[in-house]
Protein backbone atom coordinates (compact mmCIF):
# COMPACT_ATOMS: atom_id res chain seq x y z
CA UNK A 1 53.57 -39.72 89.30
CA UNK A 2 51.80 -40.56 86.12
CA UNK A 3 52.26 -38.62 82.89
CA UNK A 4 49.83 -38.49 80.33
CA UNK A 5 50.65 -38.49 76.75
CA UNK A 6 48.95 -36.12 74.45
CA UNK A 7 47.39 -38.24 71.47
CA UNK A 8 47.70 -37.03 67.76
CA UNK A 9 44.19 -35.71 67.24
CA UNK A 10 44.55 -33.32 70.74
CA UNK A 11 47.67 -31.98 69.35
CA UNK A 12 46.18 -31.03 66.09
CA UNK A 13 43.13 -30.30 68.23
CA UNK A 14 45.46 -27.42 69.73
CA UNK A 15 47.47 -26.50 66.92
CA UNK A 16 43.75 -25.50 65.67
CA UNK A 17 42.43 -23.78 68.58
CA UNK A 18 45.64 -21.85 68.41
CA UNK A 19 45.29 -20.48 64.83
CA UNK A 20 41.47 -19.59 65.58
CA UNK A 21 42.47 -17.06 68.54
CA UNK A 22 45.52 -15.73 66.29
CA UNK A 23 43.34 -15.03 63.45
CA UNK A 24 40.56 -13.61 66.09
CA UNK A 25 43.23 -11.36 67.19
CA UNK A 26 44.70 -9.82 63.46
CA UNK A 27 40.92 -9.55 62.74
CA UNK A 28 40.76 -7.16 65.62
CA UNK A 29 44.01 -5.50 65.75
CA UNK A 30 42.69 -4.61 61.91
CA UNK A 31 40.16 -2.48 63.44
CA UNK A 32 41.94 -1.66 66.66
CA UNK A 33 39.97 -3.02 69.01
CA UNK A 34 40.85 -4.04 72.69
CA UNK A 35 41.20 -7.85 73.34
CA UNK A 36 40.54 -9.04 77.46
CA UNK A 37 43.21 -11.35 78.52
CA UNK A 38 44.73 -13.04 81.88
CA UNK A 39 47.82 -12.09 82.90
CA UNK A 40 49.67 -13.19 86.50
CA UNK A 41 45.88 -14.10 87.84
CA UNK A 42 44.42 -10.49 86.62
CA UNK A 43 42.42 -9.65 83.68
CA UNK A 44 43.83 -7.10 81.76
CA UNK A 45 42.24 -5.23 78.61
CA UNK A 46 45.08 -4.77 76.19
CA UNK A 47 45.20 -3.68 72.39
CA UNK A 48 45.08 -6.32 70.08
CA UNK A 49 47.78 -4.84 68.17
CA UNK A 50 50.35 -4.90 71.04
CA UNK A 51 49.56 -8.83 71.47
CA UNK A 52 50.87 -9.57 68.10
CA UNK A 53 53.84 -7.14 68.45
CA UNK A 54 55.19 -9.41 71.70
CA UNK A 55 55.33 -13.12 69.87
């Protein structure tokens, strides 16, 4: 089996994409919204707020 190594740019690539949805998220738990996520194969509509609480 083959692994494939992750080059710089997709890293940072990530690293980015990461800090978008974060900052999506505080933006919404700022006005307490209600964020749709997938959790064990189900979506689940969950406060923003209680996302940031769990990392």
């Amino acid at each position: 089996m083959r692994t494939k190594k992750i080059s710089k740019m997709g890293l940072e690539a990530c690293e980015s994409l990461k800090r978008a949805v974060r900052k999506e998220i505080e933006k919404k738990a700022l006005l307490g919204q209600h964020v749709i996520i997938r959790r064990n194969g189900k979506t689940c509509r969950v406060t923003a707020s209680s996302l940031l609480k769990k990392k």
